[in-house]
N, C-alpha and C. Protein backbone atom coordinates (compact mmCIF):
# COMPACT_ATOMS: atom_id res chain seq x y z
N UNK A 1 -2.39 -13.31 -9.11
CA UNK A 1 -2.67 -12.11 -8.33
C UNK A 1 -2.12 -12.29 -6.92
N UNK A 2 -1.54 -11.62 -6.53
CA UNK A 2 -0.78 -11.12 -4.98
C UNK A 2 -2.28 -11.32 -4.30
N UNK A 3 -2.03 -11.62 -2.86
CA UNK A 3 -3.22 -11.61 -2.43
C UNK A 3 -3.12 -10.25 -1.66
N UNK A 4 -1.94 -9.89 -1.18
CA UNK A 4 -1.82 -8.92 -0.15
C UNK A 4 -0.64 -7.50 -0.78
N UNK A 5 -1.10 -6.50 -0.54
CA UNK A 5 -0.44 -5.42 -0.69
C UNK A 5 -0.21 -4.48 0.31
N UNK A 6 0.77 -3.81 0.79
CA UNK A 6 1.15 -2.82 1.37
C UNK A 6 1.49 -1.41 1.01
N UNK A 7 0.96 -0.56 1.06
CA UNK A 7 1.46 0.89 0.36
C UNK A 7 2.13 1.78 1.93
N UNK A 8 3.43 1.97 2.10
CA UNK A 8 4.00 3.00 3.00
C UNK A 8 4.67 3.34 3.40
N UNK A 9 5.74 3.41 4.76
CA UNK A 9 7.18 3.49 4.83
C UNK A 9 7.92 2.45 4.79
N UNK A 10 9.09 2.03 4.41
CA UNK A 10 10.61 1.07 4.53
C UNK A 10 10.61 0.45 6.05
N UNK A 11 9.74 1.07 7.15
CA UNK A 11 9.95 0.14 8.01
C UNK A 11 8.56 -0.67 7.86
N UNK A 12 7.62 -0.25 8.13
CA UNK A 12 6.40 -0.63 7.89
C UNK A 12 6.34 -2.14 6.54
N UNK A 13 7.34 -1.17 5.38
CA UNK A 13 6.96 -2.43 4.73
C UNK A 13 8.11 -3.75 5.13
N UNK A 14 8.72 -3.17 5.50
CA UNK A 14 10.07 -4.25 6.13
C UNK A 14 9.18 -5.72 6.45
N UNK A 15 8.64 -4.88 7.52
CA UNK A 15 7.73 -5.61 8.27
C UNK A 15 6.58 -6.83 7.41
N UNK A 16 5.67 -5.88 7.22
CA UNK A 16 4.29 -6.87 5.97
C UNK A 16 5.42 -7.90 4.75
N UNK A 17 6.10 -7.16 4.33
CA UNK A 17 6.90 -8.27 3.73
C UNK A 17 7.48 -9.54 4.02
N UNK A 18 7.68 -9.64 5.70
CA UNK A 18 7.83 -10.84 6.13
C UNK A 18 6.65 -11.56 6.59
N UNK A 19 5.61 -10.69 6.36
CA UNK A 19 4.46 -11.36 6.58
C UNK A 19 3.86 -11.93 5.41
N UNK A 20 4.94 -11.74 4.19
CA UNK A 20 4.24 -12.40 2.91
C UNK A 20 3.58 -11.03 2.14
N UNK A 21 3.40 -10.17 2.38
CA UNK A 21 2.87 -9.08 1.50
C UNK A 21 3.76 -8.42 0.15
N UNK A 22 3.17 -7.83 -1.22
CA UNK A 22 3.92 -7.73 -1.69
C UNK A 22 4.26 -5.97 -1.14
N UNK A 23 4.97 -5.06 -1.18
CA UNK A 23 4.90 -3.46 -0.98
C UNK A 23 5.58 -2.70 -1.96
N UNK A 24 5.06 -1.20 -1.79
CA UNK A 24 5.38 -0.54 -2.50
C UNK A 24 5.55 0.45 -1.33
N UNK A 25 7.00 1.44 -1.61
CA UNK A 25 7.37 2.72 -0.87
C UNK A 25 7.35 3.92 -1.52
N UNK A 26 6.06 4.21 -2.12
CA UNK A 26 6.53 5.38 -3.02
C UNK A 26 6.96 6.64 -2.98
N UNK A 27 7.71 6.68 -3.91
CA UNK A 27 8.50 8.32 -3.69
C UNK A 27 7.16 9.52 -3.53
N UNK A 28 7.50 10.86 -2.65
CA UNK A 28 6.91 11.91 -2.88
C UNK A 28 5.98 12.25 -3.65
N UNK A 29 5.21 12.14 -4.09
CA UNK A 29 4.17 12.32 -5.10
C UNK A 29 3.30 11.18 -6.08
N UNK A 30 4.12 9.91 -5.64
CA UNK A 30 3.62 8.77 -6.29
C UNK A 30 2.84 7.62 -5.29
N UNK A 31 2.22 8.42 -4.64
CA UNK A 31 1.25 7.55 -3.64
C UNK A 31 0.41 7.16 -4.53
N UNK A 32 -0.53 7.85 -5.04
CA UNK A 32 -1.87 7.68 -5.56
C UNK A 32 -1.69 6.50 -6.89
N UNK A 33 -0.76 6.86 -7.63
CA UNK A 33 -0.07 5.76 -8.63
C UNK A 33 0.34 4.75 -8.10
N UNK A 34 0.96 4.56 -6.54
CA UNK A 34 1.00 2.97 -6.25
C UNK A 34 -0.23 2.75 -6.08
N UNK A 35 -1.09 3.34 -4.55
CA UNK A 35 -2.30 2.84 -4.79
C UNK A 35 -3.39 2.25 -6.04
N UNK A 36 -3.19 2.62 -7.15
CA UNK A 36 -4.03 2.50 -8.38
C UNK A 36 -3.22 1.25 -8.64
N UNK A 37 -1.91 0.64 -8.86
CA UNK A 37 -1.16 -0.24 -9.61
C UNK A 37 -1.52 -1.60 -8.42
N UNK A 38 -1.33 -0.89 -7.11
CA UNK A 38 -1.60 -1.92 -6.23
C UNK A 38 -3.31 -2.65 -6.22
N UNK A 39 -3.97 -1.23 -6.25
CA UNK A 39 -5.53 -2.04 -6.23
C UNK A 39 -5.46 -2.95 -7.76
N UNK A 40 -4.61 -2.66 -9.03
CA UNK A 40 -5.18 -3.51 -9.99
C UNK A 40 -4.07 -5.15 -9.77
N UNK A 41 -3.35 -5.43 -8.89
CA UNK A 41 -2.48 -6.47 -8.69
C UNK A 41 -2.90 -7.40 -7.26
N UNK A 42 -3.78 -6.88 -6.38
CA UNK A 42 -3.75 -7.18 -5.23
C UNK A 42 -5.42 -7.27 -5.04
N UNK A 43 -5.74 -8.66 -3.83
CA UNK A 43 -7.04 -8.28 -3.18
C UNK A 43 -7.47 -7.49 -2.00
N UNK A 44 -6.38 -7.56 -1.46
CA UNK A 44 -6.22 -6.68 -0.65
C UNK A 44 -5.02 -5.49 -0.43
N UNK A 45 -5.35 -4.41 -0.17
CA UNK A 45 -4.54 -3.10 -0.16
C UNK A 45 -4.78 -2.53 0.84
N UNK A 46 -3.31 -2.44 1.63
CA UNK A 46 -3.28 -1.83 2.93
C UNK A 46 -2.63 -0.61 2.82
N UNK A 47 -2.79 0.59 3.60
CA UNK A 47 -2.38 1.89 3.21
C UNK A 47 -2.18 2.63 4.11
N UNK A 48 -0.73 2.57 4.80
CA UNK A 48 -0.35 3.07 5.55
C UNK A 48 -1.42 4.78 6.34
N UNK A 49 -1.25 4.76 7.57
CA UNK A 49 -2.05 5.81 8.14
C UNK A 49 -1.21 6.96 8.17
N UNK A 50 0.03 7.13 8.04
CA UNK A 50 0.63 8.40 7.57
C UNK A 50 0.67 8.34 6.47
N UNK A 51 1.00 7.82 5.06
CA UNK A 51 0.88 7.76 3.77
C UNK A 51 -0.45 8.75 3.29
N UNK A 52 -1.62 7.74 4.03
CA UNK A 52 -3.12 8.18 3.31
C UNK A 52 -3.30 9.86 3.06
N UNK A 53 -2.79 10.27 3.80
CA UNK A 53 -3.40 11.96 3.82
C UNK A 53 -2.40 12.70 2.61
N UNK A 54 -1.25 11.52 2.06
CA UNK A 54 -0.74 12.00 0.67
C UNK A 54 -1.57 11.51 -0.63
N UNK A 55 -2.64 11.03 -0.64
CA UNK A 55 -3.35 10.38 -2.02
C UNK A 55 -4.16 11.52 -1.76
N UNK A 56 -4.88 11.99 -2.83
CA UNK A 56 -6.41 12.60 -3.44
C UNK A 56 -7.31 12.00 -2.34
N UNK A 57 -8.14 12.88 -1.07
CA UNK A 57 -9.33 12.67 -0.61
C UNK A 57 -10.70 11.72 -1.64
N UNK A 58 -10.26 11.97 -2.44
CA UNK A 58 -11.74 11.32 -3.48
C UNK A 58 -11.40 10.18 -3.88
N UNK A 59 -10.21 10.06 -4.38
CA UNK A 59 -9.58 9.00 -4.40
C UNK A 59 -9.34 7.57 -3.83
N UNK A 60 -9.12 7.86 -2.41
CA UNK A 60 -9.01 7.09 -1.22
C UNK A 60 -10.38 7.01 -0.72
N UNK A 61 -11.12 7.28 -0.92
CA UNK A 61 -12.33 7.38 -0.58
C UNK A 61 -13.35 6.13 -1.67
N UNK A 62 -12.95 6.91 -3.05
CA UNK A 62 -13.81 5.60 -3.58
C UNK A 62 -13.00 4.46 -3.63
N UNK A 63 -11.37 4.52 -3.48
CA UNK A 63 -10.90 3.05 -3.30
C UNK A 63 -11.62 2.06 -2.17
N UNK A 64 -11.52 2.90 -0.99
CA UNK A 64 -11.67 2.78 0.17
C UNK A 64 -13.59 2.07 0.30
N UNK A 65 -14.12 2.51 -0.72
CA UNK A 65 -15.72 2.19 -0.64
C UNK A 65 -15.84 0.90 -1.91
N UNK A 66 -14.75 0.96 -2.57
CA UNK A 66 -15.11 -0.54 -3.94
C UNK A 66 -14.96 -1.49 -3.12
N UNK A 67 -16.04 -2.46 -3.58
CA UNK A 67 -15.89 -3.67 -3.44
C UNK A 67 -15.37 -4.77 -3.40
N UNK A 68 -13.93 -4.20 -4.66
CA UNK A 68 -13.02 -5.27 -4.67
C UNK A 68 -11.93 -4.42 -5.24
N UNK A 69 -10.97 -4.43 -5.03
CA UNK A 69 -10.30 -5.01 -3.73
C UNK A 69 -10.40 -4.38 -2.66
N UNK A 70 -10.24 -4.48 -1.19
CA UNK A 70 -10.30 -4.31 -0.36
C UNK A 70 -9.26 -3.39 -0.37
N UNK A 71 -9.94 -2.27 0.42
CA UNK A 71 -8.81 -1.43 0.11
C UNK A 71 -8.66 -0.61 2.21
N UNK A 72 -8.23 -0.83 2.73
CA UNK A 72 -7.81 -0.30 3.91
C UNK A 72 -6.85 0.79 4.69
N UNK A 73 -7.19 1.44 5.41
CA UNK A 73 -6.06 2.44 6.07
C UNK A 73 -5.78 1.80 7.16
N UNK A 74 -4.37 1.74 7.67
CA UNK A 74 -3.66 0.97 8.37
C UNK A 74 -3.01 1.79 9.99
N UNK A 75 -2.77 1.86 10.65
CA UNK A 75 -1.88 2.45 12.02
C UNK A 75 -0.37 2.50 11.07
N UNK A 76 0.44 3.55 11.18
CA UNK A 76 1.72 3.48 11.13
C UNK A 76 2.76 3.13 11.44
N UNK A 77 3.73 2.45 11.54
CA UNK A 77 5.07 1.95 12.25
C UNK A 77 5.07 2.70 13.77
N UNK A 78 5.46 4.24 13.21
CA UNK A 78 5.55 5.29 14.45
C UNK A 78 4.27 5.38 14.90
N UNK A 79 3.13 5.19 14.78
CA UNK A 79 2.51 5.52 15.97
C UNK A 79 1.94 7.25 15.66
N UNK A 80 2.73 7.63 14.67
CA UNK A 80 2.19 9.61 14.38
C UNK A 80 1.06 9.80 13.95
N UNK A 81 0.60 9.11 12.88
CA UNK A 81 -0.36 9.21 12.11
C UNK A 81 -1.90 8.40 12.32
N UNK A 82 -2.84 9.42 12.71
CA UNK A 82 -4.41 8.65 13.83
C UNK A 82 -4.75 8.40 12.50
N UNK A 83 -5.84 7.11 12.92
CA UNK A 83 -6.56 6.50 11.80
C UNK A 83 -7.90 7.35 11.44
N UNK A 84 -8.76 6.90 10.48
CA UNK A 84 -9.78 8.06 10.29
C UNK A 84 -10.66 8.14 11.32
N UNK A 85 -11.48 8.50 11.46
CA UNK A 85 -12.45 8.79 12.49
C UNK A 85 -14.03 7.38 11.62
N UNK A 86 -13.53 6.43 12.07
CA UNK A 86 -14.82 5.45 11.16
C UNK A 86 -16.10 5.89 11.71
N UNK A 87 -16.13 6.07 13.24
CA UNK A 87 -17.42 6.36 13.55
C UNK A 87 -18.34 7.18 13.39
N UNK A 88 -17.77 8.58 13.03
CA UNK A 88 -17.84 10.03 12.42
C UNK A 88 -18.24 9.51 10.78
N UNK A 89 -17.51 8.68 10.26
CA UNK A 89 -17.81 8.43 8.82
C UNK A 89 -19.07 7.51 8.98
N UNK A 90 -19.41 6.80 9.43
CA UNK A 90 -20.35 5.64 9.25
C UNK A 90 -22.29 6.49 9.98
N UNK A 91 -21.90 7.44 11.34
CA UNK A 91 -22.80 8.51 11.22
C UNK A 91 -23.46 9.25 10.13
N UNK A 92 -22.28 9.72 9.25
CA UNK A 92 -22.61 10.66 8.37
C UNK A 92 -23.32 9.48 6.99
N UNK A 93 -22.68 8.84 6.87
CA UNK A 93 -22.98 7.67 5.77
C UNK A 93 -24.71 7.33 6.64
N UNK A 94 -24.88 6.85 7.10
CA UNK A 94 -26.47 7.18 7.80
C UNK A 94 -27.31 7.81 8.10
N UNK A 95 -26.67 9.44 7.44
CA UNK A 95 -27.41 10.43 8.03
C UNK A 95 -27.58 11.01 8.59
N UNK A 96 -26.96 10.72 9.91
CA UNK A 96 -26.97 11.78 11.21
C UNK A 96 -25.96 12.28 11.48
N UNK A 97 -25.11 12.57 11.09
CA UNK A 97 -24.27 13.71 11.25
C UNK A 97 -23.85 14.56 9.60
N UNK A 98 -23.20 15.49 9.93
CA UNK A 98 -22.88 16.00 8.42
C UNK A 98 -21.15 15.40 8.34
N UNK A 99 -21.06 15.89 7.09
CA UNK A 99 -19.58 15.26 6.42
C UNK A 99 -18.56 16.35 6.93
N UNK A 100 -17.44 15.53 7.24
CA UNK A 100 -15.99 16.19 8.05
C UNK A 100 -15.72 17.78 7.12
C-alpha cells in the first residue's frame, strides 16, 4: 500500500511526487473515481482545494469523516481555491450552528 496519495492539478502533483507521493490528475469528470481508487490504495489522500468542489458533496464528506484512510482537502498550487470553512463545520458538528 502507497502510503501517500495526491488527487489534483499537473503542477500540484509535479510537486507531492517529489515528495514521494503517488498522484492522480483526473480528467473532467473523473475526480470522484480517482478519489474512490485512491482511498482503496493509499493511507493517506490528499485532495486538492480546487479539485474538491468537482467530487459529489456527500461523497467528500463521508470520505472526508472515515476513519481510514485519511482523507484531506489541501490549499492549491495557485492559491484560487479557499479551503473549507473547518470552523463553521466543527460548530455545526456540535450543534451550534446550522449546516452551510
Amino acid at each position: 500500500m502507497v502510503a501517500l496519495h495526491y488527487i489534483g492539478d499537473e503542477i500540484g502533483a509535479a510537486g507531492w511526487r517529489l515528495a514521494g507521493a503517488a498522484v492522480r490528475v483526473p480528467e473532467a469528470g473523473g475526480e470522484a473515481a480517482a478519489l474512490e481508487a485512491s482511498r482503496g490504495e493509499a493511507a493517506l489522500v490528499l485532495v486538492s482545494a480546487a479539485l474538491a468542489p468537482r467530487i459529489d458533496a456527500t461523497q467528500l464528506r463521508r470520505a472526508t469523516a472515515a476513519p481510514a484512510p485519511l482523507v484531506f482537502v489541501v490549499p492549491d498550487t495557485q492559491g484560487v481555491a479557499a479551503l473549507p470553512d473547518f470552523a463553521a463545520r466543527l460548530r455545526m458538528q456540535l450543534g451550534l450552528g446550522t449546516e452551510p
